[in-house]
N, C-alpha and C. Protein backbone atom coordinates (compact mmCIF):
# COMPACT_ATOMS: atom_id res chain seq x y z
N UNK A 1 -9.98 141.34 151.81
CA UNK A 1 -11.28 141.70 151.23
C UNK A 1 -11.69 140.63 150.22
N UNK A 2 -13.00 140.12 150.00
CA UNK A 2 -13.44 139.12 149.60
C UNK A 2 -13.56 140.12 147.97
N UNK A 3 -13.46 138.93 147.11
CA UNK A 3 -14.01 139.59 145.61
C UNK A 3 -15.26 140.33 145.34
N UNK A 4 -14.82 141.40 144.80
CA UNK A 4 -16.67 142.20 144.51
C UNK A 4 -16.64 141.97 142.94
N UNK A 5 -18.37 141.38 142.85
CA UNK A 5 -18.30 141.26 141.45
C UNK A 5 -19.58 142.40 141.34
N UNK A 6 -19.59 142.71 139.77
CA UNK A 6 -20.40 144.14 139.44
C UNK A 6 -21.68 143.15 138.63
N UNK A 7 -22.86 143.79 139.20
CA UNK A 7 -23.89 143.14 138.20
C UNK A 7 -24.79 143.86 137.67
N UNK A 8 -25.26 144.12 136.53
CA UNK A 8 -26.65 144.71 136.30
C UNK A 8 -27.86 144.65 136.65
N UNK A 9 -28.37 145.68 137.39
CA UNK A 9 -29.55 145.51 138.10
C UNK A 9 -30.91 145.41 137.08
N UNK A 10 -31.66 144.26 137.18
CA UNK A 10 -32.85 144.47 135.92
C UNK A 10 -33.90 144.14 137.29
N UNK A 11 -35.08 144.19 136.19
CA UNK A 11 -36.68 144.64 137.04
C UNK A 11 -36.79 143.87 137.88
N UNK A 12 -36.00 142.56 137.63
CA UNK A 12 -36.21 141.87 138.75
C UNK A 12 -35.78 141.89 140.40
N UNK A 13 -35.14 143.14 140.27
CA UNK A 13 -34.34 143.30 141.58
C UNK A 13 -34.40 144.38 141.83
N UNK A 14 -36.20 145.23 141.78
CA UNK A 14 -36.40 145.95 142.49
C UNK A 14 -36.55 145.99 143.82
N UNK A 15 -36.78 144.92 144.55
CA UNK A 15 -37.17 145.13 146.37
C UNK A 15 -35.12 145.49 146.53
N UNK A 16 -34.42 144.06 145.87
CA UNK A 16 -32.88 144.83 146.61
C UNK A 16 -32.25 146.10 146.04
N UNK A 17 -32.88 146.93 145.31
CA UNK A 17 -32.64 147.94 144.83
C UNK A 17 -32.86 149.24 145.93
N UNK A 18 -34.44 149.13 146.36
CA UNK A 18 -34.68 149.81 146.69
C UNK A 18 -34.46 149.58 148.44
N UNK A 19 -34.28 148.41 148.66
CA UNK A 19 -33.44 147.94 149.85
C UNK A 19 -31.95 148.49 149.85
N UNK A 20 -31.25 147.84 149.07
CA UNK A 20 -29.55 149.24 149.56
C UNK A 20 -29.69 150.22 149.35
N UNK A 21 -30.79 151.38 148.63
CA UNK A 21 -30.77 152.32 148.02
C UNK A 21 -31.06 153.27 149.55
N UNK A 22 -32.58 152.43 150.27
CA UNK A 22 -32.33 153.52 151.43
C UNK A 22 -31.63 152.80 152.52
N UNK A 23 -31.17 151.64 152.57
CA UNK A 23 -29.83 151.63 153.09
C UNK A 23 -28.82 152.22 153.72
N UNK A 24 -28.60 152.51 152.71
CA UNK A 24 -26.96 153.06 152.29
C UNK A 24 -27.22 154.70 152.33
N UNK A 25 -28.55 155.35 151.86
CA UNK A 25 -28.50 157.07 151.73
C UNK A 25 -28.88 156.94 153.31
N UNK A 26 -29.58 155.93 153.81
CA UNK A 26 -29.76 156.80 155.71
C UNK A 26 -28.44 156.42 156.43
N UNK A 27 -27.60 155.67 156.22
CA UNK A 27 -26.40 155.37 156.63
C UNK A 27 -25.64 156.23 156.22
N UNK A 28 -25.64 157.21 155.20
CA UNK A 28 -24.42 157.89 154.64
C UNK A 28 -25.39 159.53 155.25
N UNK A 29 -26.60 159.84 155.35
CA UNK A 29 -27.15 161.24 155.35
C UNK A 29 -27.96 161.37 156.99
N UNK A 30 -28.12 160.12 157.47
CA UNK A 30 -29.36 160.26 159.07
C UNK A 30 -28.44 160.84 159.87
N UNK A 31 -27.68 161.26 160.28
CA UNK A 31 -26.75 162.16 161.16
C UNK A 31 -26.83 163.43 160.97
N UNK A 32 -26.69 163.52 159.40
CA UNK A 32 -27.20 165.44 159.39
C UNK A 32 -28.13 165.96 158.95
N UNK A 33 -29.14 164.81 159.25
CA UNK A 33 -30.50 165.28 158.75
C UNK A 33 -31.98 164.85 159.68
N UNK A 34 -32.67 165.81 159.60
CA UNK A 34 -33.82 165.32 160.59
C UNK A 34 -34.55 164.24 160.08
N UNK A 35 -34.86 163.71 161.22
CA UNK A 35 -35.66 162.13 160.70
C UNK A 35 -37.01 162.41 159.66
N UNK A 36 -37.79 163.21 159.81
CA UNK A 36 -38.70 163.55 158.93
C UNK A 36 -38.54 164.02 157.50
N UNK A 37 -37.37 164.67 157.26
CA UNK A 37 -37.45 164.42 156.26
C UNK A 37 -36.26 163.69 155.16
N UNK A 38 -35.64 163.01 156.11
CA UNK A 38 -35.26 161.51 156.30
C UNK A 38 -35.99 160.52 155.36
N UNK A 39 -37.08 160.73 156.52
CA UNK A 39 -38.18 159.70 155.99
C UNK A 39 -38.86 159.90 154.61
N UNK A 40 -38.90 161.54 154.43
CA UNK A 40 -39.59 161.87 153.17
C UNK A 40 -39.16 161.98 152.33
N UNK A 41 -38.09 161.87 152.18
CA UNK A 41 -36.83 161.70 150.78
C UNK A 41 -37.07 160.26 150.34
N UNK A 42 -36.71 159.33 151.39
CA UNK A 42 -36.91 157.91 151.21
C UNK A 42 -37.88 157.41 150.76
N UNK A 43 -39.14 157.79 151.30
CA UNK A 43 -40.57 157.47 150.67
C UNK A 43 -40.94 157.55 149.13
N UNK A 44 -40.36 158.69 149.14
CA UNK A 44 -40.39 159.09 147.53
C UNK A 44 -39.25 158.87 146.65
N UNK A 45 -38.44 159.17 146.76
CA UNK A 45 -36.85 158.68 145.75
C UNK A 45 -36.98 156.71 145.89
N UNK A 46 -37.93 156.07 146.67
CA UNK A 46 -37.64 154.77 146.46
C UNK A 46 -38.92 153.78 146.86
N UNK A 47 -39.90 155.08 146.39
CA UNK A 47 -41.24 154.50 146.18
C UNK A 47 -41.04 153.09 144.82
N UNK A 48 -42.12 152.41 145.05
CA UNK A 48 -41.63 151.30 144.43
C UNK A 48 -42.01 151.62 142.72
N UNK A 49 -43.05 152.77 142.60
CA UNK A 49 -43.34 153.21 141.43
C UNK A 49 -42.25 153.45 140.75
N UNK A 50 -41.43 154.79 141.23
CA UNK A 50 -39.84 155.53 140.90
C UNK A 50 -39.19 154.66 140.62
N UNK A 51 -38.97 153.54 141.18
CA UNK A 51 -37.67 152.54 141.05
C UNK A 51 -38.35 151.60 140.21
N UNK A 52 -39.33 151.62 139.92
CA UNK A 52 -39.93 150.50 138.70
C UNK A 52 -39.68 151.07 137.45
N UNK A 53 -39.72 152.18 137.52
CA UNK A 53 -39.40 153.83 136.28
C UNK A 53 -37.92 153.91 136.07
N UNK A 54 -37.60 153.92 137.15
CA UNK A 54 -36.09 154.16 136.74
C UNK A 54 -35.35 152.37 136.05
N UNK A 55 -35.46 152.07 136.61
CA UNK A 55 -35.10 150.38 136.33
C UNK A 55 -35.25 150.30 134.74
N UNK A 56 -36.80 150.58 134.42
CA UNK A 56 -36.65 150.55 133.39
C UNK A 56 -37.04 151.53 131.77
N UNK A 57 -36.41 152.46 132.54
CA UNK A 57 -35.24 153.73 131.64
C UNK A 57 -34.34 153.14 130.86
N UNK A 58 -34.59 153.36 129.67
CA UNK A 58 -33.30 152.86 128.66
C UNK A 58 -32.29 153.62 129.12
N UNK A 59 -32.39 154.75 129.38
CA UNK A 59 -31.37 155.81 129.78
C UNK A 59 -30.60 155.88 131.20
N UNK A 60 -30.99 154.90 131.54
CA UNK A 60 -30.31 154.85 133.14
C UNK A 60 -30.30 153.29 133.19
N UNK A 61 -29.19 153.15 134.10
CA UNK A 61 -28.59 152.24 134.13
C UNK A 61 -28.40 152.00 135.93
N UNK A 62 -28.25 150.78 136.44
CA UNK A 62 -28.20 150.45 137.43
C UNK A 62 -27.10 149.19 137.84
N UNK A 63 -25.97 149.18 138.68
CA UNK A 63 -24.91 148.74 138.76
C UNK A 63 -25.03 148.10 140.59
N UNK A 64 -25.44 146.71 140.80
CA UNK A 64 -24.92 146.07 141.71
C UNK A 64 -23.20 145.63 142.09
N UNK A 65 -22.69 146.19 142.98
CA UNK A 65 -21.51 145.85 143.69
C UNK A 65 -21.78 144.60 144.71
N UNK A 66 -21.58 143.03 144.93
CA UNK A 66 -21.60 142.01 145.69
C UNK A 66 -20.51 141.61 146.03
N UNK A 67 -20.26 141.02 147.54
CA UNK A 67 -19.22 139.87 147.78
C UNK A 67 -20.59 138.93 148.27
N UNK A 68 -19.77 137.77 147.82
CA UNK A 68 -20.53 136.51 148.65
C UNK A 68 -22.06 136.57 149.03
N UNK A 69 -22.38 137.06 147.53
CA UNK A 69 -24.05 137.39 147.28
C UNK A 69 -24.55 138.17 147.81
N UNK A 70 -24.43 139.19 148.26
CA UNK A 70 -24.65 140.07 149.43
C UNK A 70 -24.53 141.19 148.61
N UNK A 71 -25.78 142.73 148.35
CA UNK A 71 -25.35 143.56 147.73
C UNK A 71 -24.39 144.73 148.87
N UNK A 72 -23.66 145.26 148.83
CA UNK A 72 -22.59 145.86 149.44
C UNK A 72 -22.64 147.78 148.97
N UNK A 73 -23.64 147.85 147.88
CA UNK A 73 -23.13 148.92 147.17
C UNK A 73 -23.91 148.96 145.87
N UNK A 74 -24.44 150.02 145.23
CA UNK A 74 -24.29 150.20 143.76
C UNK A 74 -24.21 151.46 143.29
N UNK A 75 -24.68 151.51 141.92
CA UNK A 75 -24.11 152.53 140.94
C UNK A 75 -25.44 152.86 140.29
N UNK A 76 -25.86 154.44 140.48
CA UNK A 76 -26.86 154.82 139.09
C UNK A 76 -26.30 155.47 138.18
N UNK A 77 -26.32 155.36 136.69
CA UNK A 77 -25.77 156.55 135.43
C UNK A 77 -27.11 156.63 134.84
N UNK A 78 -26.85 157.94 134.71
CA UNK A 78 -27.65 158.39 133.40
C UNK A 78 -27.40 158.74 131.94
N UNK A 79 -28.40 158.54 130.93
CA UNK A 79 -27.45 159.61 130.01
C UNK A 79 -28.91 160.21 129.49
N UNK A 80 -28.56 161.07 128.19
CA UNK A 80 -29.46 162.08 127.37
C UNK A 80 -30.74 162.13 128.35
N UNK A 81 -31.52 162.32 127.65
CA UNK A 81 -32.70 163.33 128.94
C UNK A 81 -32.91 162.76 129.78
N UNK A 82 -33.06 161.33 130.29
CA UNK A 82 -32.64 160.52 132.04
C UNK A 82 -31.81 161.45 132.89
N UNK A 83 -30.69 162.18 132.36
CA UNK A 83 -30.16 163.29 133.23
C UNK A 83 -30.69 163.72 134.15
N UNK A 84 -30.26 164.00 135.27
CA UNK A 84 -31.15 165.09 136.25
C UNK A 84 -31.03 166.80 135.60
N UNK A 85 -30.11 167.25 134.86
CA UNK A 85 -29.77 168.38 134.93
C UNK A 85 -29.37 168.56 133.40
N UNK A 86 -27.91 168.48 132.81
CA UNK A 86 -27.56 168.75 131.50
C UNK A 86 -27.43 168.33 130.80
N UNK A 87 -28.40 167.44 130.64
CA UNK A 87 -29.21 166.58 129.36
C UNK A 87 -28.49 166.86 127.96
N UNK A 88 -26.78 166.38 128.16
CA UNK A 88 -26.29 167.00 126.93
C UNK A 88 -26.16 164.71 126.47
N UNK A 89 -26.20 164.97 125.29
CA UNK A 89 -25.73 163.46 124.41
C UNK A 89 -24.47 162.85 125.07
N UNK A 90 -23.88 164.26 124.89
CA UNK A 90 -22.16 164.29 125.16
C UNK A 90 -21.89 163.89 126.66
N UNK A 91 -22.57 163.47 127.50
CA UNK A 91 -22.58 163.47 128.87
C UNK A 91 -23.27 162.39 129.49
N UNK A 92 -22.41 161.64 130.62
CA UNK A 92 -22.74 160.99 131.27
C UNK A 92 -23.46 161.59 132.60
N UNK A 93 -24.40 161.41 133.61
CA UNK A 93 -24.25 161.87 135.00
C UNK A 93 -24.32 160.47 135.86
N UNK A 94 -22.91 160.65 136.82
CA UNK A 94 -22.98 159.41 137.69
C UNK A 94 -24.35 159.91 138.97
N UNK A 95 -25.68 159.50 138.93
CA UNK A 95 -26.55 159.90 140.16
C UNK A 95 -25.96 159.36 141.07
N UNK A 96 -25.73 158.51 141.52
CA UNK A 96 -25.58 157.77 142.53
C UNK A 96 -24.44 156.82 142.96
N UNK A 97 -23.16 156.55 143.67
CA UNK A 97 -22.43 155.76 144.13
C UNK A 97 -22.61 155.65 145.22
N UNK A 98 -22.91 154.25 146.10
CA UNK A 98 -23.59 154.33 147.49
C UNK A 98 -23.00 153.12 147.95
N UNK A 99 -22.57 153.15 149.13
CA UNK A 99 -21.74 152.20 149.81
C UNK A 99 -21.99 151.77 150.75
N UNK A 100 -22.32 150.66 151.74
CA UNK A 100 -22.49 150.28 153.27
C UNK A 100 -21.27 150.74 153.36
N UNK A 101 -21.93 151.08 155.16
CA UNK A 101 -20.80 151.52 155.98
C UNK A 101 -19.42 151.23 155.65
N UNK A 102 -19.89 149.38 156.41
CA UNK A 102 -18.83 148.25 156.47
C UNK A 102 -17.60 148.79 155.52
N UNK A 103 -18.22 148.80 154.51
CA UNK A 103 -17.27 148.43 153.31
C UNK A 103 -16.50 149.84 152.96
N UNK A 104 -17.18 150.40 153.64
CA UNK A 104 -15.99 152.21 152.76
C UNK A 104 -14.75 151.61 153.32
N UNK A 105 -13.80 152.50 152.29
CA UNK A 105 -12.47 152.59 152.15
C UNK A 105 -11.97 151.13 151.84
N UNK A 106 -12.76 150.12 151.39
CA UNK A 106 -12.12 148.69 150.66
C UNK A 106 -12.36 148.95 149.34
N UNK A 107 -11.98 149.85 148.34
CA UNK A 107 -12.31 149.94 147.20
C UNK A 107 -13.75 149.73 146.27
N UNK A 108 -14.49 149.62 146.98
CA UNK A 108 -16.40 149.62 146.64
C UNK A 108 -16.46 150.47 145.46
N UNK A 109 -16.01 151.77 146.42
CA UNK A 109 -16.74 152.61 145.61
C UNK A 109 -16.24 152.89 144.30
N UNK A 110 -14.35 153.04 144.47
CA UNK A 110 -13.57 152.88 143.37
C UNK A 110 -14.27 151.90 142.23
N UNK A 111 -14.16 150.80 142.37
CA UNK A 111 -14.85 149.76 141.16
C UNK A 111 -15.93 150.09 140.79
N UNK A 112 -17.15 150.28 141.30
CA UNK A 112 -18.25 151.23 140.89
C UNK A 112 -17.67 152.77 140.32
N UNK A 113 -17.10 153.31 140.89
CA UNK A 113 -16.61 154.52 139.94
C UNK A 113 -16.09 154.22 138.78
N UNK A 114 -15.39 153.07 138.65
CA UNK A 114 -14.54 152.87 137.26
C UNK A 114 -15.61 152.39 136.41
N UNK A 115 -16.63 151.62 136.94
CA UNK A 115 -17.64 151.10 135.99
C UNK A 115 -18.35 152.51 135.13
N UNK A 116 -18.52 153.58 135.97
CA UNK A 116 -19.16 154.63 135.52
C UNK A 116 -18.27 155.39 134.21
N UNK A 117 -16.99 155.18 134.41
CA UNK A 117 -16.44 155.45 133.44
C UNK A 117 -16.20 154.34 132.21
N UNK A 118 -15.90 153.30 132.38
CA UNK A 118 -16.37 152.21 131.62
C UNK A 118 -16.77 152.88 130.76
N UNK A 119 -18.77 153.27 131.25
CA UNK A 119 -19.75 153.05 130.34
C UNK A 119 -19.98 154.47 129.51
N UNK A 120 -19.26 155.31 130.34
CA UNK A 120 -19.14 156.85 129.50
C UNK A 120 -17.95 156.92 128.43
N UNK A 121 -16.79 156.03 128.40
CA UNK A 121 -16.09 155.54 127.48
C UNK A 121 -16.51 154.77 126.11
N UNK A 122 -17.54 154.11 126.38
CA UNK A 122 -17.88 153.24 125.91
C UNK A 122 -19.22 153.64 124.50
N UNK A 123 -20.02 154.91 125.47
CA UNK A 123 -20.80 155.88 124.52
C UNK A 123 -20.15 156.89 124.11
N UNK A 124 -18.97 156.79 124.53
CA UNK A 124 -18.10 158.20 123.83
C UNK A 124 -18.49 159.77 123.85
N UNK A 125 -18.64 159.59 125.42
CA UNK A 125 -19.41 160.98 125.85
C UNK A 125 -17.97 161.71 125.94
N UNK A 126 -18.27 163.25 125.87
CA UNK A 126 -17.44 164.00 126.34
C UNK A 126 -16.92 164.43 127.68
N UNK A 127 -17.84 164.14 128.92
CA UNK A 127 -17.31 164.50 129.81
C UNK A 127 -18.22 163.61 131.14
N UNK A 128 -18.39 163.48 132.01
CA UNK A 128 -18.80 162.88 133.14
C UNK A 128 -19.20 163.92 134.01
N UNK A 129 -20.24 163.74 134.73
CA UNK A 129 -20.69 164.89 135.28
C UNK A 129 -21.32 164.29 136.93
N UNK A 130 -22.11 164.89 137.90
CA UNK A 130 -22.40 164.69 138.96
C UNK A 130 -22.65 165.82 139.94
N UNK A 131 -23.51 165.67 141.17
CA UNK A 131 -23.64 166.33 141.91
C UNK A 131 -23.48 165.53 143.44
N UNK A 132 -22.45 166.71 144.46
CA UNK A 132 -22.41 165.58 145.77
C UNK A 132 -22.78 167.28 146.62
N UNK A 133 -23.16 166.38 147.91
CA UNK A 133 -23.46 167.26 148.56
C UNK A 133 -22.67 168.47 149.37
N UNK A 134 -22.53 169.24 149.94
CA UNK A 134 -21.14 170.16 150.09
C UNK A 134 -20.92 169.74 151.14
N UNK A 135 -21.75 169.65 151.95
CA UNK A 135 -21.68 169.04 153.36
C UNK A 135 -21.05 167.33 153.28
N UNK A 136 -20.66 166.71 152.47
CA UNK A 136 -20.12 165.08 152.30
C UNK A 136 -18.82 165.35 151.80
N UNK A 137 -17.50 166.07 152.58
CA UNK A 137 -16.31 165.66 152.30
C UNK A 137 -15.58 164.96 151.95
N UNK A 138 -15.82 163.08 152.47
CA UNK A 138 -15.64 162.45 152.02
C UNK A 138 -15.89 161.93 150.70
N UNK A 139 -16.52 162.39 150.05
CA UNK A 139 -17.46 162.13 148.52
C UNK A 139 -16.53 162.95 147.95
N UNK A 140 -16.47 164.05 148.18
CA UNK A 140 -16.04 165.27 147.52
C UNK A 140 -14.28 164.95 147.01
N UNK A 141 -13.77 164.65 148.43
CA UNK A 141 -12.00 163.88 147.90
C UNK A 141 -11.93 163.13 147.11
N UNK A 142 -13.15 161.66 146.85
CA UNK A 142 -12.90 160.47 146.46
C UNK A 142 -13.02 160.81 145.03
N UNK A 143 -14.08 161.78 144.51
CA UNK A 143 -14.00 162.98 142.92
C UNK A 143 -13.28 163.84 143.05
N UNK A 144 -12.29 164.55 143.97
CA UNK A 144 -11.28 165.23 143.22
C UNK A 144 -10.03 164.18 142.91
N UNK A 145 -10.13 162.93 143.98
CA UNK A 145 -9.03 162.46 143.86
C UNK A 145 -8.69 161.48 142.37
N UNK A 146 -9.94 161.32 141.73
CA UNK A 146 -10.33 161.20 140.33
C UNK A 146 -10.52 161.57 139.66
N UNK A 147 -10.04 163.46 139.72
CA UNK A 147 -9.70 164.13 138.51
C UNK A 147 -11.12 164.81 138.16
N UNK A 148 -12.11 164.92 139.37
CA UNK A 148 -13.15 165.70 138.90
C UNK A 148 -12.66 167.17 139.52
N UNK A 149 -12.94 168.15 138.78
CA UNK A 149 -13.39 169.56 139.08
C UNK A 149 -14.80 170.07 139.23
N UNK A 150 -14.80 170.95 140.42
CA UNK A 150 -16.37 171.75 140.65
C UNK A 150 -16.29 172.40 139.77
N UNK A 151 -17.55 172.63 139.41
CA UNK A 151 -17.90 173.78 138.13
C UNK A 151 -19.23 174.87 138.21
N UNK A 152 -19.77 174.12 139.16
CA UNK A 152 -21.29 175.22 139.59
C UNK A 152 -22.41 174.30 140.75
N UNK A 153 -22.92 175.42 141.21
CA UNK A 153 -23.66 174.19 142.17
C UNK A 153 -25.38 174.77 142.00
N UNK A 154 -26.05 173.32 142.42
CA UNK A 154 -27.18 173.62 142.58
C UNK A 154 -28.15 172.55 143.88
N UNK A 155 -29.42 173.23 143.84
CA UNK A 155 -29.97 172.79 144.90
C UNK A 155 -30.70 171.03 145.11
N UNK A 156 -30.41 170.76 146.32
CA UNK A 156 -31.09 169.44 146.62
C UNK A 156 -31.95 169.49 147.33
N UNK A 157 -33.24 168.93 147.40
CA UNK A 157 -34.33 168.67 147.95
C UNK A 157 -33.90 167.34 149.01
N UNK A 158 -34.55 167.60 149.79
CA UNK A 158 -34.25 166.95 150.69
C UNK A 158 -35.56 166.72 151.88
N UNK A 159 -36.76 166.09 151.35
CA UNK A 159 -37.90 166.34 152.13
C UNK A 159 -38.18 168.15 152.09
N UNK A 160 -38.48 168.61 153.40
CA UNK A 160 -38.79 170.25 153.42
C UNK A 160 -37.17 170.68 153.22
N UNK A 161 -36.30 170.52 153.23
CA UNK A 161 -34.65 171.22 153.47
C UNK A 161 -34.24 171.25 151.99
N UNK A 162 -33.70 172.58 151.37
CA UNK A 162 -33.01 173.02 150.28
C UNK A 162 -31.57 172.48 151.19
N UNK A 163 -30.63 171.72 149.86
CA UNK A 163 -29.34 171.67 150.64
C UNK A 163 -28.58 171.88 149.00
N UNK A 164 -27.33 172.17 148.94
CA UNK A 164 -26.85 172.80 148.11
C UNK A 164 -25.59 171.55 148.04
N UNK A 165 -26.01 170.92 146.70
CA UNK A 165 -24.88 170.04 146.01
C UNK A 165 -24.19 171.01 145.39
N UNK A 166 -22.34 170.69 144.76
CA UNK A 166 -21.44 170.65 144.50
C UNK A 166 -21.75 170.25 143.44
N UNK A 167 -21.35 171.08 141.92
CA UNK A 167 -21.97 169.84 140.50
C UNK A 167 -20.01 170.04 140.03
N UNK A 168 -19.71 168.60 139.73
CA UNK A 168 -18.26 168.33 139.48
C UNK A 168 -18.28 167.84 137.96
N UNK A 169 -17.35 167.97 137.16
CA UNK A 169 -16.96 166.97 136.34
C UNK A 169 -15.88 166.43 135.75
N UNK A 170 -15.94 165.78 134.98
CA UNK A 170 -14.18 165.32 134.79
C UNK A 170 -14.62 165.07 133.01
N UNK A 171 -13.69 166.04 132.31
CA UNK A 171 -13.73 166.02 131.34
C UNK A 171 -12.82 164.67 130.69
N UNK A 172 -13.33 163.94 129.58
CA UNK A 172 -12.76 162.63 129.12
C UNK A 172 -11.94 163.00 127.59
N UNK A 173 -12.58 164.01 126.98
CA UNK A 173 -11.66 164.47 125.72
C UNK A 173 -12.43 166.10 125.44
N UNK A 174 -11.42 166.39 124.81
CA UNK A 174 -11.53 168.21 124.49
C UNK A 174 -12.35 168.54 122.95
């Protein structure tokens, strides 16, 4: 496996943002989901407005994974009200770890996961938080196998389809 280096995504790298972003979610979700609203998740979660907004959120943060210049992968965190959900100080939420195909199971996602903790170390949050989908097993091992626990779940939009995420977290101090 070639070296992955981690980069910070700034405004300037909205088209490859929003290029791996639906990428990587129709590569990881177009199998169990109808193309329509497929399409309508995508349209909107990576309209170029949203990703011009999110980019530049003090509160969210954006994490390129590369080999050999090539993005492979990245990372969204949030913190305080950028949250999707429990907008606590004390809390990180990882939104997003997203991987090409290619590359699952070469440690991608791991290094992007550790970055997420990195930066929740680093603000001295209390705990790390997230939502994966119930239906993505694979997601679900790669956070227990990192010491996250489920704790309550809630709903995902998904174009017209309610689908029901898994909300996990992994507490960092008591």
């Amino acid at each position: 496996m070639q070296d992955i280096q981690l980069r910070k995504a700034e405004n300037k790298d909205l088209i490859s943002l929003q290029k791996i972003g639906k990428l990587t979610f129709s590569e990881t979700f177009s199998s169990d989901n109808s193309e329509e609203n497929l399409k309508s998740y995508l349209e909107t979660a990576f309209s170029t407005e949203k990703v011009k907004g999110e980019l530049s959120d003090e509160n969210s943060e954006f994490y390129f994974a590369e080999t050999e210049n090539e993005i492979i992968g990245y990372l969204k965190v949030n913190y305080g009200d950028s949250q999707t959900e429990i907008k606590s100080n004390k809390a990180l939420e990882i939104e997003r770890i997203y991987v090409l195909r290619e590359f699952h199971g070469k440690t991608v996602g791991q290094i992007l996961y550790e970055k997420a903790i990195e930066l929740a170390k680093a603000i001295n949050v209390d705990f790390v938080w997230l939502g994966v989908w119930e239906q993505n097993p694979r997601a679900i091992r790669f956070y227990e196998k990192n010491g996250f626990k489920a704790f309550d779940k809630h709903i995902f939009r998904l174009g017209n389809d309610e689908q029901t995420d898994i909300m996990m977290k992994l507490v960092l101090k008591n």
